[in-house]
Structures are given as C-alpha cells and as structure tokens.
N, C-alpha and C. Protein backbone atom coordinates (compact mmCIF):
# COMPACT_ATOMS: atom_id res chain seq x y z
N UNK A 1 -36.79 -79.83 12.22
CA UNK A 1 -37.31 -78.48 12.31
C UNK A 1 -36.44 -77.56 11.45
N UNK A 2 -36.84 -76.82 10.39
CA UNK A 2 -36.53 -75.88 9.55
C UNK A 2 -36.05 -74.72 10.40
N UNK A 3 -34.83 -74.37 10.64
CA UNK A 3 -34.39 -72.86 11.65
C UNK A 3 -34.35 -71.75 10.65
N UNK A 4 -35.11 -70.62 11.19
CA UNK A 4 -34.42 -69.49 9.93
C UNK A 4 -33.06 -69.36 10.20
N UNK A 5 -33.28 -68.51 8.84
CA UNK A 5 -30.81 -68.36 8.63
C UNK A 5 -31.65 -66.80 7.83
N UNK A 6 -30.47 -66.13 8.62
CA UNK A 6 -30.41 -64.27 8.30
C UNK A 6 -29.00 -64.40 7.89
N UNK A 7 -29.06 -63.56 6.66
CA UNK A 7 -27.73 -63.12 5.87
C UNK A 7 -26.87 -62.34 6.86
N UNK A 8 -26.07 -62.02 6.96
CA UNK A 8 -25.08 -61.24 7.50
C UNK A 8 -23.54 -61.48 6.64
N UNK A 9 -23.15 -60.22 6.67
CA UNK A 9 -21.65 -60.49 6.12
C UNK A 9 -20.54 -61.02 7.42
N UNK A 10 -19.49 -61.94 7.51
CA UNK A 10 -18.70 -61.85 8.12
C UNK A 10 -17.23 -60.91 8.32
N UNK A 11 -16.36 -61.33 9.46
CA UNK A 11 -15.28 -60.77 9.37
C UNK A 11 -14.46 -60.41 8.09
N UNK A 12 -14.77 -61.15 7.45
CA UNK A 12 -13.68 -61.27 5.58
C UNK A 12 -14.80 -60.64 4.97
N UNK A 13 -15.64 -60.02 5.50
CA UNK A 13 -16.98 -59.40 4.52
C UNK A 13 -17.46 -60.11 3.25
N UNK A 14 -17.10 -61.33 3.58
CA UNK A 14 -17.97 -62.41 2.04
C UNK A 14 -19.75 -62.63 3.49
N UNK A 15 -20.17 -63.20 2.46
CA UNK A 15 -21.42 -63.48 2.68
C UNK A 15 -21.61 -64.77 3.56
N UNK A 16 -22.46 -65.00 4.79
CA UNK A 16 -22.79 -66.09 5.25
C UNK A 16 -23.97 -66.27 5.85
N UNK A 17 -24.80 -67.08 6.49
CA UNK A 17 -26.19 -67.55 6.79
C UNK A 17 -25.92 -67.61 8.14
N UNK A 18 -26.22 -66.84 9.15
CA UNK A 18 -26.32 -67.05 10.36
C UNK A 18 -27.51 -67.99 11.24
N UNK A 19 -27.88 -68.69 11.63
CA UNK A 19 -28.80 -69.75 12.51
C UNK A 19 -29.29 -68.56 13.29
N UNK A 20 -30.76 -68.34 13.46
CA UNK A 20 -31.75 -67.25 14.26
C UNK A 20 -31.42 -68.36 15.46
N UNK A 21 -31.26 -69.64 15.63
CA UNK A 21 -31.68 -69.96 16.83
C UNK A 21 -29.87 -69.73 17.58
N UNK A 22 -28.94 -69.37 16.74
CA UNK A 22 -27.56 -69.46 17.63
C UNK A 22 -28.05 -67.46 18.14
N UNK A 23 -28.60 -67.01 16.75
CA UNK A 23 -28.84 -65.41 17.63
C UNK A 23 -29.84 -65.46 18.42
N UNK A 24 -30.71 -66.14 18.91
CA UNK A 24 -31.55 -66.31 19.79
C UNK A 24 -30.62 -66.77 21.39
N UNK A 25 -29.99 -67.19 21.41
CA UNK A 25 -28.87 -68.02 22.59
C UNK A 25 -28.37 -66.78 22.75
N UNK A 26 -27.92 -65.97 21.68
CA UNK A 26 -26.75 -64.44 22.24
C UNK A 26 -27.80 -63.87 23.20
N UNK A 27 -29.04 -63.72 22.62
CA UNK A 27 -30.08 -62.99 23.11
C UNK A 27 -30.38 -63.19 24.89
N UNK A 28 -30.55 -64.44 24.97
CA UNK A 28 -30.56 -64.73 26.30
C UNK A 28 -29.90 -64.93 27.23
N UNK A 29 -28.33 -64.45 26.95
CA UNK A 29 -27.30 -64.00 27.94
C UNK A 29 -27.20 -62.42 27.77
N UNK A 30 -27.45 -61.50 26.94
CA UNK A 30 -27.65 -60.10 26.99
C UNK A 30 -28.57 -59.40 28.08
N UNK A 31 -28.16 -58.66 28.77
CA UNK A 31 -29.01 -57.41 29.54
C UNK A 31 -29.81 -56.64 28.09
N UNK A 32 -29.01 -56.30 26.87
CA UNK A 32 -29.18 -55.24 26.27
C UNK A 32 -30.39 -55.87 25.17
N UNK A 33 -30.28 -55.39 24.08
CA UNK A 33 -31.57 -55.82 22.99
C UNK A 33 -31.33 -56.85 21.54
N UNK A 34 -31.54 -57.12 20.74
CA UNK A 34 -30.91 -57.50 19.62
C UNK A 34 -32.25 -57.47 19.02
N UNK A 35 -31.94 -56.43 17.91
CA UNK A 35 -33.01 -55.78 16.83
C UNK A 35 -32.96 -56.47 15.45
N UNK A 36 -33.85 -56.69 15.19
CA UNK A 36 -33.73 -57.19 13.61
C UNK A 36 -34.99 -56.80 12.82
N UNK A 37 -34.81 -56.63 11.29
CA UNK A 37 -35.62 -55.61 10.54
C UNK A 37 -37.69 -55.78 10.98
N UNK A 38 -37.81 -56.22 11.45
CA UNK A 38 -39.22 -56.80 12.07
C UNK A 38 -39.99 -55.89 13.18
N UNK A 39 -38.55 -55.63 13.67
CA UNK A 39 -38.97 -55.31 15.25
C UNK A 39 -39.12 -54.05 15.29
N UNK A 40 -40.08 -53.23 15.69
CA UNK A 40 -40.58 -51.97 15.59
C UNK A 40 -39.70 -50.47 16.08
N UNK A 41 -38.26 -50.59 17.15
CA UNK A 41 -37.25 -50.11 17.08
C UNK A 41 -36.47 -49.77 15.56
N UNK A 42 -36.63 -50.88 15.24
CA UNK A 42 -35.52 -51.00 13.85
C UNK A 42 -35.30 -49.71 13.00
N UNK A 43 -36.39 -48.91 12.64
CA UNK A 43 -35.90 -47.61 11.94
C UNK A 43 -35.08 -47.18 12.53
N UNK A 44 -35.02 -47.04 14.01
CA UNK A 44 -34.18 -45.97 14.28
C UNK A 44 -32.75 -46.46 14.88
N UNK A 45 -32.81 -47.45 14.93
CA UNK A 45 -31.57 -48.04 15.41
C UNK A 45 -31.00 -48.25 14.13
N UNK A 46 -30.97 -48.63 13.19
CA UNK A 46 -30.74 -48.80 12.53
C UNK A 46 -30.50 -47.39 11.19
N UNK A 47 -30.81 -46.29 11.54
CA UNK A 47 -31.06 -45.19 10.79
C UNK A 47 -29.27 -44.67 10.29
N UNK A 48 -29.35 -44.16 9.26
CA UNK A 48 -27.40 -44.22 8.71
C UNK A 48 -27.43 -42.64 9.72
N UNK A 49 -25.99 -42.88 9.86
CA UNK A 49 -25.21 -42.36 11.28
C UNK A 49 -24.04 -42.17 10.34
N UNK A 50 -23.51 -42.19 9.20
CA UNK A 50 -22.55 -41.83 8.61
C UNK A 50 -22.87 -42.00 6.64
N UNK A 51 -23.11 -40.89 6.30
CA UNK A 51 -23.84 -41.02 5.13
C UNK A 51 -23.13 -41.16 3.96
N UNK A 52 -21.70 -41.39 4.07
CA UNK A 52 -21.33 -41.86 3.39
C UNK A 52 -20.94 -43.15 2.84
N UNK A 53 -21.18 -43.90 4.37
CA UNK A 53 -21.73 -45.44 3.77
C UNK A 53 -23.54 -46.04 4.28
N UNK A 54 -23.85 -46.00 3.13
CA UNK A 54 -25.39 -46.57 3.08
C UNK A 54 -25.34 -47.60 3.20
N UNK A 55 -25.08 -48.16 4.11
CA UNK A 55 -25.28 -50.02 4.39
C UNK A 55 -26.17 -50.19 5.30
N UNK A 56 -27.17 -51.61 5.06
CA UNK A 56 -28.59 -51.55 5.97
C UNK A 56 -27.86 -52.83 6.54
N UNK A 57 -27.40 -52.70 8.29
CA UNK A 57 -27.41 -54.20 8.84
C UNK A 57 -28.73 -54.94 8.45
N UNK A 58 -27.94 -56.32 8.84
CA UNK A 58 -28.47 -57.45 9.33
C UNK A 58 -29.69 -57.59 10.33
N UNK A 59 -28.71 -56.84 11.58
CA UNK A 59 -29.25 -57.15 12.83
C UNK A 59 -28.41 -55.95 13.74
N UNK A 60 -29.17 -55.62 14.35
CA UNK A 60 -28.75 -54.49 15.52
C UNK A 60 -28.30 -54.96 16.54
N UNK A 61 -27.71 -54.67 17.53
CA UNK A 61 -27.15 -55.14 19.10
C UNK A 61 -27.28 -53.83 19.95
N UNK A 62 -28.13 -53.83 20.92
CA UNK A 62 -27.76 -52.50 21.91
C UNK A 62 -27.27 -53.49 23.08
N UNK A 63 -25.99 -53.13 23.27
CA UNK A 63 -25.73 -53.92 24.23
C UNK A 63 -25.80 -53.12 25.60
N UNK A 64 -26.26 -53.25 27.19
CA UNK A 64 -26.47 -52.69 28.24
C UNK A 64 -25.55 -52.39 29.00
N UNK A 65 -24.32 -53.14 28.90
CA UNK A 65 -23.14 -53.04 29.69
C UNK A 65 -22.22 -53.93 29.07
N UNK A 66 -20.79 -53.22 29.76
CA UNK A 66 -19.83 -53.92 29.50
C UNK A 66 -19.55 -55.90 29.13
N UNK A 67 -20.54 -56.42 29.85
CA UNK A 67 -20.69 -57.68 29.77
C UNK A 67 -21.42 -58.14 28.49
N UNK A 68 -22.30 -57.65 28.05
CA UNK A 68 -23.21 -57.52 26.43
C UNK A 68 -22.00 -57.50 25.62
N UNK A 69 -21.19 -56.51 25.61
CA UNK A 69 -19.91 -55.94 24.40
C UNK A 69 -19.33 -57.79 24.88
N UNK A 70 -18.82 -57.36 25.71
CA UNK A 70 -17.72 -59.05 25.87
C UNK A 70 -18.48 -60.42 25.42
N UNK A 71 -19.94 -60.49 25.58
CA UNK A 71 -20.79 -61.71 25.13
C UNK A 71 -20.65 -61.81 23.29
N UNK A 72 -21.02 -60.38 22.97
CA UNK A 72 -21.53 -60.21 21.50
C UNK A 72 -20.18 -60.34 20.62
N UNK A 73 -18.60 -59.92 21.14
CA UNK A 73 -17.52 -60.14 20.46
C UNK A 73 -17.01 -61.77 20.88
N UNK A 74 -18.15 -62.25 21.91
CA UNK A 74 -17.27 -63.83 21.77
C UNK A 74 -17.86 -64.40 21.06
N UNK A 75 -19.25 -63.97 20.36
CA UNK A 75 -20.49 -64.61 19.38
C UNK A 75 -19.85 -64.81 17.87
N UNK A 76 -19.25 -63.10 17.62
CA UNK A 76 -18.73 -63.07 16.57
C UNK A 76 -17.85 -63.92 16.36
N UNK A 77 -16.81 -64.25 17.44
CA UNK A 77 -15.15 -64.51 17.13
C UNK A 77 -16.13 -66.52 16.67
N UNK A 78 -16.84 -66.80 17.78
CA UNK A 78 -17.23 -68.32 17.68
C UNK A 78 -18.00 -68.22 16.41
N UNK A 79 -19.35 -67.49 15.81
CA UNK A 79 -19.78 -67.53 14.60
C UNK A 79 -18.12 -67.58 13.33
N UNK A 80 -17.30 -66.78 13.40
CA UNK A 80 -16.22 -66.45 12.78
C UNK A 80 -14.97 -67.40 12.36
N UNK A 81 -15.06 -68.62 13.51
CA UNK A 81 -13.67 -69.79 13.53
C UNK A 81 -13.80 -71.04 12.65
C-alpha cells in the first residue's frame, strides 16, 4: 500500500517526508485537531500571525489540553531521532 508522505521541515530545518499514516496515529491520541491544507479550517488557522515571516505550514495542530502539547512534542522529538 502506497502511504502519502507531506513535506515538512524538521528540527535542523532541512527538508523531510513525513508518513500521513504516523500523522494519522498523533491524531488519534489528541483531544485537539490536526489541520492540513485540505481541510476547510485551514485558512484560518493557518493565516500569518507575524508578517514578517511568510511561511505556509505543513500541517496545523490545535492542541485541547495540556496532554495534546506533551503527545505532539513526543511526535516531534520520535519523528526527529
């Protein structure tokens, strides 16, 4: 089975291919949302909030609580090792 792979930059800000089905797994331990350019939220979550850097994520995270933040930085650190 062919998985999609979404660009995202990493921690060292070089370029890498993330697995939709490992962001699909974050997804289903989150209370909160995970947006990506498709999903009909996306303008506005995604809308620049500091205009001096124009950068369009990847992928959005609203996380719901404290437990979302602690899930989504253990995603990164494990996507990251």
């Amino acid at each position: 089975m062919n998985s999609e792979q979404i660009q995202v930059s990493g921690l060292d800000g070089e370029s890498k291919l993330l697995d939709r089905a490992r962001l699909d797994g974050l997804g289903e331990r989150l209370e909160g949302r995970i947006l990506l350019p498709r999903d009909p939220e996306w303008s506005e979550a995604a809308g620049i909030w500091n205009g001096m850097v124009a950068k369009v994520p990847a992928v959005v995270i609203r996380p719901s609580s404290a437990a979302d933040v602690l899930a989504v930085v253990d995603f990164v650190r494990e996507e990251n090792s």
